[in-house]
PDB file of N, CA and C in Angstrom:
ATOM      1  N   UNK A   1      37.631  30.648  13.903  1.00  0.00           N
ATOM      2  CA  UNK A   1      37.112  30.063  12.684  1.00  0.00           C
ATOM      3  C   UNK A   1      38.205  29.234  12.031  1.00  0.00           C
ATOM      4  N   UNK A   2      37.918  28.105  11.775  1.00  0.00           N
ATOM      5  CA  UNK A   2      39.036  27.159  11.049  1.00  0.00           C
ATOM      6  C   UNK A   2      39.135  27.399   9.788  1.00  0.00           C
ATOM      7  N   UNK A   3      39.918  27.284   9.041  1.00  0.00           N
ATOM      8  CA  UNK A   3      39.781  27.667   7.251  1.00  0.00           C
ATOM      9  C   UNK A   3      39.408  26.420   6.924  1.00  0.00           C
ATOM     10  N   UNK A   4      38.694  26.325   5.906  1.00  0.00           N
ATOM     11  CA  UNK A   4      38.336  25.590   5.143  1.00  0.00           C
ATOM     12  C   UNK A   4      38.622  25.508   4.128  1.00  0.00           C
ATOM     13  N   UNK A   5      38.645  24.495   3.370  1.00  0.00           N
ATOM     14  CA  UNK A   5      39.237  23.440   2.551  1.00  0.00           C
ATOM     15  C   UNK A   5      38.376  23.415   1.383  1.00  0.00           C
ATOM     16  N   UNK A   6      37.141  22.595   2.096  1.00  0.00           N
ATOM     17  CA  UNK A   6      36.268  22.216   0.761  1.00  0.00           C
ATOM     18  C   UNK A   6      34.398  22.436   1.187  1.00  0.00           C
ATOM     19  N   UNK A   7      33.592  22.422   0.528  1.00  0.00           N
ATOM     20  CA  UNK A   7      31.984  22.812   0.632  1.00  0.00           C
ATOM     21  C   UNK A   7      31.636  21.919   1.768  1.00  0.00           C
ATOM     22  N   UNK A   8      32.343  20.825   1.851  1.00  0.00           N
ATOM     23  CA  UNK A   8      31.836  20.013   3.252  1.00  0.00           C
ATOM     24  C   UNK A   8      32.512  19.945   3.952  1.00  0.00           C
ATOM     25  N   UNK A   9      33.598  20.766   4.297  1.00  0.00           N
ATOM     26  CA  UNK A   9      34.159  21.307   5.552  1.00  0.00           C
ATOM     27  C   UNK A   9      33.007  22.626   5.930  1.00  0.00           C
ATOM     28  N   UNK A  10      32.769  23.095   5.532  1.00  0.00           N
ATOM     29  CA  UNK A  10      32.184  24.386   5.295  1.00  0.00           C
ATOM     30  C   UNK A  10      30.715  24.119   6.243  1.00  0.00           C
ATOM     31  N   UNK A  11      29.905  23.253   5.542  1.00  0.00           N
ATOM     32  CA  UNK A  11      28.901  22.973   5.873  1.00  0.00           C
ATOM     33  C   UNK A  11      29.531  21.798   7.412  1.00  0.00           C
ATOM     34  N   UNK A  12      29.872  20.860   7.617  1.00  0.00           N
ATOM     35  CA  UNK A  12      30.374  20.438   9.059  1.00  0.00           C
ATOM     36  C   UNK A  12      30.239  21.920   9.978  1.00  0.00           C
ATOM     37  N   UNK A  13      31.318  22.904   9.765  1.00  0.00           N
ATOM     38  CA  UNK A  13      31.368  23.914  10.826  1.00  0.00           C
ATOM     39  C   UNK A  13      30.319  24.711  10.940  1.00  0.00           C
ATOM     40  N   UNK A  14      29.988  25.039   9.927  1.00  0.00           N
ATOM     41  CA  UNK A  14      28.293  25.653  10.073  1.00  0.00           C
ATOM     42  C   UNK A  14      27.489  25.111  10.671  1.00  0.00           C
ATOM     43  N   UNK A  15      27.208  23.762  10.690  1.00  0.00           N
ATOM     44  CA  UNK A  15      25.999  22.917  11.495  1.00  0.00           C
ATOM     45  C   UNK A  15      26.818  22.117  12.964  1.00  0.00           C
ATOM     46  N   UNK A  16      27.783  22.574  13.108  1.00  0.00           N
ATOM     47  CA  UNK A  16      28.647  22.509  14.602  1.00  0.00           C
ATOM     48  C   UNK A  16      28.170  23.362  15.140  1.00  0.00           C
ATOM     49  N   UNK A  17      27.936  24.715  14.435  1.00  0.00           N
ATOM     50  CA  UNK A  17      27.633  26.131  15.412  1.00  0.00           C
ATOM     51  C   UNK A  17      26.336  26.525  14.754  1.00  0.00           C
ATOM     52  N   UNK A  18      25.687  25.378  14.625  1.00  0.00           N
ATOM     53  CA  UNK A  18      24.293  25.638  14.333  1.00  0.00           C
ATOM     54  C   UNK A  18      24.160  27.175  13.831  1.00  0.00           C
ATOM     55  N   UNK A  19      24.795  27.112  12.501  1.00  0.00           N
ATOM     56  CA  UNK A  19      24.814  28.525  11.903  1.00  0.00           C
ATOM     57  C   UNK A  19      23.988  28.214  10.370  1.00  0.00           C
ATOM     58  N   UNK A  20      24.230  26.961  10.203  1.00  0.00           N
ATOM     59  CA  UNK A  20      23.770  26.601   8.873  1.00  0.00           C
ATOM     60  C   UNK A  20      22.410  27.876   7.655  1.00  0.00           C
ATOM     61  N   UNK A  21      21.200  27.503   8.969  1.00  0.00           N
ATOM     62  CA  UNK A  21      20.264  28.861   8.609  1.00  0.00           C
ATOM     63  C   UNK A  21      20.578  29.648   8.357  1.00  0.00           C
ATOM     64  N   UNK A  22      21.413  30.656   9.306  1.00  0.00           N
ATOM     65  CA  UNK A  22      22.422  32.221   8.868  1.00  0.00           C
ATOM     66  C   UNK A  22      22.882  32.011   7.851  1.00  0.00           C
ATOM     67  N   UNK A  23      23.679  30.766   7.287  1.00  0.00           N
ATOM     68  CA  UNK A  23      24.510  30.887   6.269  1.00  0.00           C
ATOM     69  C   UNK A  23      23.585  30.992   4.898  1.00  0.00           C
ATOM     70  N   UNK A  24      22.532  30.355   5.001  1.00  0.00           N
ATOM     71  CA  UNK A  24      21.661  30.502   4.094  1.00  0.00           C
ATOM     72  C   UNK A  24      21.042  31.500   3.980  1.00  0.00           C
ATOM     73  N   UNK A  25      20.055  32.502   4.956  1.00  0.00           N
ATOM     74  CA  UNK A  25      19.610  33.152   4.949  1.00  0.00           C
ATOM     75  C   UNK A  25      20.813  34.780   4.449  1.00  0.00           C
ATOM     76  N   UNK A  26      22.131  34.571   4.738  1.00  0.00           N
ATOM     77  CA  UNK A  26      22.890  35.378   4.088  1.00  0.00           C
ATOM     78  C   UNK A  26      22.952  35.549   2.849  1.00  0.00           C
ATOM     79  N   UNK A  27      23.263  34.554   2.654  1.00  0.00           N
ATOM     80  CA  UNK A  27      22.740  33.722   1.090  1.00  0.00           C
ATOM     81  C   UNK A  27      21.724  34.848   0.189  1.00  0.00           C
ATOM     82  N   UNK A  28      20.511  34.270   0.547  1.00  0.00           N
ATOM     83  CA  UNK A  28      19.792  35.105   0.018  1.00  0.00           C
ATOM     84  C   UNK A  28      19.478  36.611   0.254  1.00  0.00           C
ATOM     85  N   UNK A  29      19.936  37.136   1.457  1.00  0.00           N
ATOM     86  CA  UNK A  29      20.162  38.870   1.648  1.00  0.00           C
ATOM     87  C   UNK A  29      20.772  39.255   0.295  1.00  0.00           C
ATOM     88  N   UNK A  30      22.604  38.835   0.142  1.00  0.00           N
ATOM     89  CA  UNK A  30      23.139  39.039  -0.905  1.00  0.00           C
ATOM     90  C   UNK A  30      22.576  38.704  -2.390  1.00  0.00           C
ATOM     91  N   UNK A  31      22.219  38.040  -2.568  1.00  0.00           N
ATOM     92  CA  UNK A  31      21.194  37.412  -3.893  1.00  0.00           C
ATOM     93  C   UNK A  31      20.212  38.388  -4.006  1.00  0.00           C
ATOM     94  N   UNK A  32      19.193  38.668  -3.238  1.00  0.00           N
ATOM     95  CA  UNK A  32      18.793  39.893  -3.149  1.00  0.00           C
ATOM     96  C   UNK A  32      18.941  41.066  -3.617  1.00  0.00           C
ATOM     97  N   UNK A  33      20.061  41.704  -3.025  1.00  0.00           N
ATOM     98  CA  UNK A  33      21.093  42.902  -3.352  1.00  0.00           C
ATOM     99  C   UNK A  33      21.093  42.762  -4.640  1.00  0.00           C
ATOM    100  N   UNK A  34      22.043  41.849  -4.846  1.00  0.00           N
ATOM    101  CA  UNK A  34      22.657  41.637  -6.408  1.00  0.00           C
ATOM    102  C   UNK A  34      21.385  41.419  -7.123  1.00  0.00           C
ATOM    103  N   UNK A  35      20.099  41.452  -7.015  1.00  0.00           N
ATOM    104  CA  UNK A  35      18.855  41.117  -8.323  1.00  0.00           C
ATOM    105  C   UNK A  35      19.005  39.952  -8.689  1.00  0.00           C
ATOM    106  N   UNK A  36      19.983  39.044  -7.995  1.00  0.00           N
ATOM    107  CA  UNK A  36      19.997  37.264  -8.827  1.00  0.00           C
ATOM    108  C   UNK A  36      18.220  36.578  -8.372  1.00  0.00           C
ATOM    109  N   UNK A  37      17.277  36.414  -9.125  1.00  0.00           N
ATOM    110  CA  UNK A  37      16.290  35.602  -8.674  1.00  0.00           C
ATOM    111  C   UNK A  37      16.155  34.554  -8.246  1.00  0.00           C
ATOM    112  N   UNK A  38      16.792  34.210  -7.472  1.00  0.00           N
ATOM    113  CA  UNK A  38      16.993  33.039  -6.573  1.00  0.00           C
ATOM    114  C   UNK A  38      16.673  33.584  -5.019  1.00  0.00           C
ATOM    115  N   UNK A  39      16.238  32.315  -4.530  1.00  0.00           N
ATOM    116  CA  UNK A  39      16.313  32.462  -3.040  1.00  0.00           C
ATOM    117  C   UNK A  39      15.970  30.917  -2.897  1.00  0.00           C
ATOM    118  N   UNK A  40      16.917  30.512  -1.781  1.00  0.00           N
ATOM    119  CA  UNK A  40      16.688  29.290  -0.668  1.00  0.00           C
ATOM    120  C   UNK A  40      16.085  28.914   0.355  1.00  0.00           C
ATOM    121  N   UNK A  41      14.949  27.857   0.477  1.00  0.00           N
ATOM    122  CA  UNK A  41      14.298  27.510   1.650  1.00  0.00           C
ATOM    123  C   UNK A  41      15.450  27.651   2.588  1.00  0.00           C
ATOM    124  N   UNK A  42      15.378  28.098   3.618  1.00  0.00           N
ATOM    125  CA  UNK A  42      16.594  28.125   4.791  1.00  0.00           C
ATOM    126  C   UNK A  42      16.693  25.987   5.691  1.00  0.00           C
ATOM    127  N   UNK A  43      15.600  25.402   4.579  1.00  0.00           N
ATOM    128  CA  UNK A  43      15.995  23.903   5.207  1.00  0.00           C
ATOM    129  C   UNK A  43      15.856  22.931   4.203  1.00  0.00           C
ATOM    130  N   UNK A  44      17.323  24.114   3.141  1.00  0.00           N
ATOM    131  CA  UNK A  44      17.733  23.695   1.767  1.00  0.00           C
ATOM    132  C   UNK A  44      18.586  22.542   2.358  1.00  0.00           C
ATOM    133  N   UNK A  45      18.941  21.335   1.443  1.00  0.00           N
ATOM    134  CA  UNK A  45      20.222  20.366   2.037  1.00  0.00           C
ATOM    135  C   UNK A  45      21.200  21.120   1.008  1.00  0.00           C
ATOM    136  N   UNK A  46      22.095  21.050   2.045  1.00  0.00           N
ATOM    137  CA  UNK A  46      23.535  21.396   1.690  1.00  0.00           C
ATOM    138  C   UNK A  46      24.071  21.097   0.188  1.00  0.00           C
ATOM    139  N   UNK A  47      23.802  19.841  -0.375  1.00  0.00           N
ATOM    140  CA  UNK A  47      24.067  19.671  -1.589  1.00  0.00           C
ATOM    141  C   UNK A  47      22.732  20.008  -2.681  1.00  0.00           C
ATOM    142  N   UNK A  48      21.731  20.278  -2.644  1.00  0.00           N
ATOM    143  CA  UNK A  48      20.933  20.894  -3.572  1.00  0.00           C
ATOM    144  C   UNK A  48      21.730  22.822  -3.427  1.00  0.00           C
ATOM    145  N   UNK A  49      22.017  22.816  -1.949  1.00  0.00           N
ATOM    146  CA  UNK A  49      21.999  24.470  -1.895  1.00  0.00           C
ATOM    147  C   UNK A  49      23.649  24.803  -3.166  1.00  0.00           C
ATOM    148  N   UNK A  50      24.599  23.992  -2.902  1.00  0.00           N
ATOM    149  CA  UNK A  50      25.669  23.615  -3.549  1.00  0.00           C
ATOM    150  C   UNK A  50      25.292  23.602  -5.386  1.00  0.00           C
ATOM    151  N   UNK A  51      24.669  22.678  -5.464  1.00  0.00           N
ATOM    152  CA  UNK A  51      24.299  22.563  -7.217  1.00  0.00           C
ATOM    153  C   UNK A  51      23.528  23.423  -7.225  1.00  0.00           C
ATOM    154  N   UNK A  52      22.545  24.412  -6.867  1.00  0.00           N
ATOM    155  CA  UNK A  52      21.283  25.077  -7.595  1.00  0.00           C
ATOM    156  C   UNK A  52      22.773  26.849  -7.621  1.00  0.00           C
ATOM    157  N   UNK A  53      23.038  26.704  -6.549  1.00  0.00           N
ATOM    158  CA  UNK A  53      24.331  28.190  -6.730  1.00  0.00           C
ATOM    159  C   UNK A  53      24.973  27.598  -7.839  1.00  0.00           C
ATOM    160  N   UNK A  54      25.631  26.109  -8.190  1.00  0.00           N
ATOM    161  CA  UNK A  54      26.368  26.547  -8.953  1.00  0.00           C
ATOM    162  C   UNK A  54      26.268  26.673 -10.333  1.00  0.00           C
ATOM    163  N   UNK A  55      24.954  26.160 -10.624  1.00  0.00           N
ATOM    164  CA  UNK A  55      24.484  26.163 -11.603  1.00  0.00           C
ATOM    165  C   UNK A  55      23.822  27.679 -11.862  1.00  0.00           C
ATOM    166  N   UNK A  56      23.644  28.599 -11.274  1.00  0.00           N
ATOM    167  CA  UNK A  56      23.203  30.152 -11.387  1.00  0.00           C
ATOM    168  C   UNK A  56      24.278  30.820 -11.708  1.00  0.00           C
ATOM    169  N   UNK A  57      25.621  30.222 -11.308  1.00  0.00           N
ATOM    170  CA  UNK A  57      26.700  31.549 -10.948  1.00  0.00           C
ATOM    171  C   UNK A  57      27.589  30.846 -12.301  1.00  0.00           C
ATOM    172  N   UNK A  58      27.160  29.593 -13.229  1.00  0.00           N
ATOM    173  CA  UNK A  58      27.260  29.101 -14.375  1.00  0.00           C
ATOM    174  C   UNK A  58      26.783  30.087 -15.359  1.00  0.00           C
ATOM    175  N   UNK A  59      25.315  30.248 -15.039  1.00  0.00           N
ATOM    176  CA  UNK A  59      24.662  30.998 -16.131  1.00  0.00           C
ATOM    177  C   UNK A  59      24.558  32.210 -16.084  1.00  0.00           C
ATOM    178  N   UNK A  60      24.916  32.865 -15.048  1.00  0.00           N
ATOM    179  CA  UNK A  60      25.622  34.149 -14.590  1.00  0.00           C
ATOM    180  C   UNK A  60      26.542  34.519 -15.971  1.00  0.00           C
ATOM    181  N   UNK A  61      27.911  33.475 -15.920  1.00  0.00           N
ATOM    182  CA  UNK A  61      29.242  33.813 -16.065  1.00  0.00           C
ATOM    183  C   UNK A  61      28.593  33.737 -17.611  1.00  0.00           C
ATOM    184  N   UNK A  62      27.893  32.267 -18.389  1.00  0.00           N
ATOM    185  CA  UNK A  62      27.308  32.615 -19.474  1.00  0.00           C
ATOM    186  C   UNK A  62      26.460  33.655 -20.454  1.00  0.00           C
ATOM    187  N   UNK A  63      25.950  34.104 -19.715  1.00  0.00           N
ATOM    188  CA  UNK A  63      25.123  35.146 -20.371  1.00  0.00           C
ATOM    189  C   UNK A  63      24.523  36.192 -19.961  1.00  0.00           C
ATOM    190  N   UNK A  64      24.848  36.682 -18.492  1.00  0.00           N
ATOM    191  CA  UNK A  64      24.503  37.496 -17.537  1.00  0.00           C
ATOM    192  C   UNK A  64      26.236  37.618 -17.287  1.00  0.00           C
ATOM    193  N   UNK A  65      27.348  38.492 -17.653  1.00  0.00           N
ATOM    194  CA  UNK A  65      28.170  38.990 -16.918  1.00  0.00           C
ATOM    195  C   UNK A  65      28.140  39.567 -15.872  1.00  0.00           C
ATOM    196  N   UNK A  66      27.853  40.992 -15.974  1.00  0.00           N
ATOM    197  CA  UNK A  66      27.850  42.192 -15.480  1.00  0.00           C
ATOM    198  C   UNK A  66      26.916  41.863 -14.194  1.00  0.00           C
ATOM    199  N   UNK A  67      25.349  40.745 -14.083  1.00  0.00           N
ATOM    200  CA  UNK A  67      25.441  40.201 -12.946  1.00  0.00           C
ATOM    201  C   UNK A  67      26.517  39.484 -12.215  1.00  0.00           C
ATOM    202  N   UNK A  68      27.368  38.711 -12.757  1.00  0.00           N
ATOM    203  CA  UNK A  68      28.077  38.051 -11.874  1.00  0.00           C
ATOM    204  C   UNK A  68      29.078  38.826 -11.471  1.00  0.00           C
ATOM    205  N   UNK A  69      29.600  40.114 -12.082  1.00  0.00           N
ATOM    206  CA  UNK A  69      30.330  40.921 -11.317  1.00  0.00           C
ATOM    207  C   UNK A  69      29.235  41.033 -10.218  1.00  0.00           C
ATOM    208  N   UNK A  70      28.400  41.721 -10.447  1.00  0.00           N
ATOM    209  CA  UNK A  70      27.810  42.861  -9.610  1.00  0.00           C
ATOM    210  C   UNK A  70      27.622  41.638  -8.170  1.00  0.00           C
ATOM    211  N   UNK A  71      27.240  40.417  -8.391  1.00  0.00           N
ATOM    212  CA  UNK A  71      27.492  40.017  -7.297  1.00  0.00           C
ATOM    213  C   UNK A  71      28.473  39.394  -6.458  1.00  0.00           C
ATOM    214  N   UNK A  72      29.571  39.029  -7.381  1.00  0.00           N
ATOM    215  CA  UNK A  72      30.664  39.094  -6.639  1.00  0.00           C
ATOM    216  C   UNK A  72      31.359  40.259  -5.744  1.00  0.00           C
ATOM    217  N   UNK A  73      30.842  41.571  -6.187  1.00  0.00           N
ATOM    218  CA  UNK A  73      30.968  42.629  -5.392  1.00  0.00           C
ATOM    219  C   UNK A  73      29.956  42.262  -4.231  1.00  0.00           C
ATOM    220  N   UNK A  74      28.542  42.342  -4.628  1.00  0.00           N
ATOM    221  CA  UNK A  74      27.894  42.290  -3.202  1.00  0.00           C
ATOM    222  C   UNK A  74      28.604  41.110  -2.077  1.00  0.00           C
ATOM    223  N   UNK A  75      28.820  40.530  -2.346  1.00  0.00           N
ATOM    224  CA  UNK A  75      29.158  38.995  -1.444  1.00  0.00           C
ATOM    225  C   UNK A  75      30.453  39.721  -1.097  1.00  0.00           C
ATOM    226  N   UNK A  76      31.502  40.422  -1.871  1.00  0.00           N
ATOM    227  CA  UNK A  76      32.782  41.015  -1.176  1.00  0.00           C
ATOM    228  C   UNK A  76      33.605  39.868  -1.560  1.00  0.00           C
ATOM    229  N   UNK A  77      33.916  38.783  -2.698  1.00  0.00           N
ATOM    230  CA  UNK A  77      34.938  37.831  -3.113  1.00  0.00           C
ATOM    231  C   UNK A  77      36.007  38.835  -3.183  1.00  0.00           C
ATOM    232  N   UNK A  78      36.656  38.153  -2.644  1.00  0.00           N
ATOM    233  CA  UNK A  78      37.983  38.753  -3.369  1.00  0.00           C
ATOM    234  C   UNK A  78      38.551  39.212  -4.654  1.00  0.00           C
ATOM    235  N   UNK A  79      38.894  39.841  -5.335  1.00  0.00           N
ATOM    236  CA  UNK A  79      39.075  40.310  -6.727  1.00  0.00           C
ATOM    237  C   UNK A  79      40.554  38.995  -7.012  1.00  0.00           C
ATOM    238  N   UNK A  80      41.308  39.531  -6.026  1.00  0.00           N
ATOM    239  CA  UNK A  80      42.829  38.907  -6.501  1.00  0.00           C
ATOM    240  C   UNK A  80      42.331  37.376  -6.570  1.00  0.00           C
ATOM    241  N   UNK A  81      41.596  36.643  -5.373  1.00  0.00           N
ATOM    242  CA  UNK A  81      40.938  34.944  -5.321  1.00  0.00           C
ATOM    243  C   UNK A  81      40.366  34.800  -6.690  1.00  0.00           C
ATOM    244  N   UNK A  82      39.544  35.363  -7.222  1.00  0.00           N
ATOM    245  CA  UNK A  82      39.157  35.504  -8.526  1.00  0.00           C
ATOM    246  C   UNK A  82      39.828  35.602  -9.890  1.00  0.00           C
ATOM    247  N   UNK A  83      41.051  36.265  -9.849  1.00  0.00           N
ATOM    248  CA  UNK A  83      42.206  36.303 -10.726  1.00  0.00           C
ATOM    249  C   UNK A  83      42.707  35.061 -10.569  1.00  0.00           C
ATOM    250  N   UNK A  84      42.966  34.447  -9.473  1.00  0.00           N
ATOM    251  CA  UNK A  84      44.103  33.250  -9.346  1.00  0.00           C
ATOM    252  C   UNK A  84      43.406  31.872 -10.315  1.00  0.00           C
ATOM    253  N   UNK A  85      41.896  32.359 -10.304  1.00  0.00           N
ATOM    254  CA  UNK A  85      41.316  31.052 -10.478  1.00  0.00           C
ATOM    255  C   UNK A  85      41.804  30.809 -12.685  1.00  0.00           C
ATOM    256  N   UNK A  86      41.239  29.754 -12.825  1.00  0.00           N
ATOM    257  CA  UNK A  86      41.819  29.161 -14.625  1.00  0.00           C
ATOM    258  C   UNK A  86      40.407  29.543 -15.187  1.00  0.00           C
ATOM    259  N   UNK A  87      40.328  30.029 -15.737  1.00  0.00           N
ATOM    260  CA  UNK A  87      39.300  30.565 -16.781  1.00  0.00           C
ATOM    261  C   UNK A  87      39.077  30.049 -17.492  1.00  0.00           C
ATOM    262  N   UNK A  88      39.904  28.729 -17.848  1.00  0.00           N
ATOM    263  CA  UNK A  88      39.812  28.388 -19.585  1.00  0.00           C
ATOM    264  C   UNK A  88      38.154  27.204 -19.414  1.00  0.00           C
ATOM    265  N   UNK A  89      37.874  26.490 -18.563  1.00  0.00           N
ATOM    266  CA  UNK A  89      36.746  26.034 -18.343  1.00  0.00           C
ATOM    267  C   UNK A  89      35.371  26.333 -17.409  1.00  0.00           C
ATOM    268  N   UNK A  90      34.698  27.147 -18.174  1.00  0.00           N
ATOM    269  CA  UNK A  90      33.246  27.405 -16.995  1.00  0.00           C
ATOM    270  C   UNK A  90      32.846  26.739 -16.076  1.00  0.00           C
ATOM    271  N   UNK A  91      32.857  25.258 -16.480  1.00  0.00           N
ATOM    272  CA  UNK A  91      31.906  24.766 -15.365  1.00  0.00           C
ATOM    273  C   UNK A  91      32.730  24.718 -14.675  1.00  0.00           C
ATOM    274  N   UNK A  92      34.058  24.809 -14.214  1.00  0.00           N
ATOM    275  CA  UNK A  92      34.877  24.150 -13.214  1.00  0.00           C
ATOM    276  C   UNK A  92      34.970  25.596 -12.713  1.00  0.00           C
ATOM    277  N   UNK A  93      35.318  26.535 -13.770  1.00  0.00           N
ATOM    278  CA  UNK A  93      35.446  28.310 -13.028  1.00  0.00           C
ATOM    279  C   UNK A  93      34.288  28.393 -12.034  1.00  0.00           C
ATOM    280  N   UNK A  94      32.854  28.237 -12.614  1.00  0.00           N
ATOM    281  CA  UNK A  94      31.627  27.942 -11.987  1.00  0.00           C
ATOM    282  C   UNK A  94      31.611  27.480 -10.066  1.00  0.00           C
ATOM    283  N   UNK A  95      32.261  26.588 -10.619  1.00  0.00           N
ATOM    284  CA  UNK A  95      32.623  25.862  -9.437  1.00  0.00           C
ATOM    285  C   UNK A  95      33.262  26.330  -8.385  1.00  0.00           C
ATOM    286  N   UNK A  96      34.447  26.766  -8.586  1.00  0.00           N
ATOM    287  CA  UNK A  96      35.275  27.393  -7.714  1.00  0.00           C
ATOM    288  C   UNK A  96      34.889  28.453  -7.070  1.00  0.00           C
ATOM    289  N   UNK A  97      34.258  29.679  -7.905  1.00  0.00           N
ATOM    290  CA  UNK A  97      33.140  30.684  -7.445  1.00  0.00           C
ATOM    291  C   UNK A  97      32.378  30.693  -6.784  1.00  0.00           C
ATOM    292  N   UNK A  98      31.400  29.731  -6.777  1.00  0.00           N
ATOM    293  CA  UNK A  98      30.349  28.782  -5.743  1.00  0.00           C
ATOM    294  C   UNK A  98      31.017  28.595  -4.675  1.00  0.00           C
ATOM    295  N   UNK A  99      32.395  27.813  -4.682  1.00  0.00           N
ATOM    296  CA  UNK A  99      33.006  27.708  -3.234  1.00  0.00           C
ATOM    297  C   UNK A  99      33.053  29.073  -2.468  1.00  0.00           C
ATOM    298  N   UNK A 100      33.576  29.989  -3.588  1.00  0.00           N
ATOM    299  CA  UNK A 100      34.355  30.997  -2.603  1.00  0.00           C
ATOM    300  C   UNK A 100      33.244  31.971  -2.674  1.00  0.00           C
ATOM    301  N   UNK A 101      32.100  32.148  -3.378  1.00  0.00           N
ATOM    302  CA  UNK A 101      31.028  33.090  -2.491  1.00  0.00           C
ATOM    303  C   UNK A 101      30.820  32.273  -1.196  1.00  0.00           C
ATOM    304  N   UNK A 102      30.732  30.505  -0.928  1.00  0.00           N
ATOM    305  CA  UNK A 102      29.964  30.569   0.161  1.00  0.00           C
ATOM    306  C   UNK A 102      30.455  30.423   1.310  1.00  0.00           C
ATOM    307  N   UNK A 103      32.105  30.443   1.001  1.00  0.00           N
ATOM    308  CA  UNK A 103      33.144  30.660   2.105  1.00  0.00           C
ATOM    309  C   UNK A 103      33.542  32.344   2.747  1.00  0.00           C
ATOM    310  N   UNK A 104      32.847  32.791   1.622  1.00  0.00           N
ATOM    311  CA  UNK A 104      32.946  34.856   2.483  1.00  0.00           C
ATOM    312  C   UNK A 104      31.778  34.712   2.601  1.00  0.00           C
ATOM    313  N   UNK A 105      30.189  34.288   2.667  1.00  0.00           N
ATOM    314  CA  UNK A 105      29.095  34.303   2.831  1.00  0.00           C
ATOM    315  C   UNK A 105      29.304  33.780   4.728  1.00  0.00           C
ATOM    316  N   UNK A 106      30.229  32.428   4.416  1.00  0.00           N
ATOM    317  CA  UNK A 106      30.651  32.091   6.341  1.00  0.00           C
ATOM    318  C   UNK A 106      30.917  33.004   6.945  1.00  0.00           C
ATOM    319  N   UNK A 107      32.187  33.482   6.502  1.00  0.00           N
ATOM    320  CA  UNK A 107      32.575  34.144   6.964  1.00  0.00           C
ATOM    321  C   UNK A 107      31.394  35.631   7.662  1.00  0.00           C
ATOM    322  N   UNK A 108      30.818  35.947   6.841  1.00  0.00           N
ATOM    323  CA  UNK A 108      30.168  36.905   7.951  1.00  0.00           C
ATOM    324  C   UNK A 108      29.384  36.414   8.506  1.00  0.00           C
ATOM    325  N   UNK A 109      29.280  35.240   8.652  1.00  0.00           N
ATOM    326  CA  UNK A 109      27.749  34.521   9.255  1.00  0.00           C
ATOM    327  C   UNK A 109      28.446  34.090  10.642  1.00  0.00           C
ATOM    328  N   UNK A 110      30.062  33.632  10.579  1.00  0.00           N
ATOM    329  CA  UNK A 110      30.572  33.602  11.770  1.00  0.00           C
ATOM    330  C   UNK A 110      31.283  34.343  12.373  1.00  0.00           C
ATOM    331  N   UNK A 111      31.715  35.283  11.738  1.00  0.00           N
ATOM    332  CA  UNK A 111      32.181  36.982  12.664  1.00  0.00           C
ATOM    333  C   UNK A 111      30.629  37.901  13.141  1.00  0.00           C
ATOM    334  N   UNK A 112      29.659  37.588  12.402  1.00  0.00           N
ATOM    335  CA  UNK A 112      28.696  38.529  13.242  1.00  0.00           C
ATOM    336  C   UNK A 112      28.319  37.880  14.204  1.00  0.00           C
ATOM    337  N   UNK A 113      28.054  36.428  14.382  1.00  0.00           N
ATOM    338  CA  UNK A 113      27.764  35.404  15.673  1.00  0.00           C
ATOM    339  C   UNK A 113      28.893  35.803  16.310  1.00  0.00           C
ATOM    340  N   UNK A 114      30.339  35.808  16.433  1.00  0.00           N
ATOM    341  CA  UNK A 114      31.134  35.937  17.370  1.00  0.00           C
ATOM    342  C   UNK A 114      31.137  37.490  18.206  1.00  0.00           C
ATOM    343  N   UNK A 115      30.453  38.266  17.211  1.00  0.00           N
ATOM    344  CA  UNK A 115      29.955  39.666  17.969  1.00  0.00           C
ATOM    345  C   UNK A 115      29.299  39.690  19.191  1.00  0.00           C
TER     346      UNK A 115
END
């Protein structure tokens, strides 16, 4: 697995290994779990799937906390990745969050394929 960089590195390697679906359909397993009411057509485009997360995990951080913990636990973010990030602006915190649920969301979408 190559590390990635940015949401469209992310999405390139996913649709290299025709994983894209998995990655989505992970997507919503975890969303699920966590009670977030969302779920994604699995032949979401990459940039609606991008703005509609980040705009949830926005209004999460706004007025739903204790969801956006609870799903940053389900998804398994990192606690310390989460500390590193700047707090002082939402939408950009927003942002960064969005990346990094859907970079550990890859991540199991391409360690269980390599199983």
């Amino acid at each position: 697995m190559k590390k990635v960089a940015t949401f469209e590195e992310l999405v390139e390697e996913a649709n290299q290994l025709n994983l894209y679906k998995k990655l989505v359909a992970q997507l919503n397993k975890d969303l699920l779990f966590a009670n977030i009411n969302l779920e994604f057509d699995e032949e979401v485009l990459p940039s609606s799937l991008k703005l509609i997360l980040h705009e949830t995990v926005y209004k999460l951080i706004q007025e739903k906390f204790n969801d956006y913990l609870n799903l940053l636990y389900i998804v398994d973010v990192s606690e310390e990745k989460i500390k590193q990030l700047d707090g002082s602006d939402a939408i950009q915190l927003s942002e960064q969050v969005t990346f990094l649920i859907l970079k550990r969301e890859w991540q199991k979408v391409w360690f269980k394929n390599k199983l």
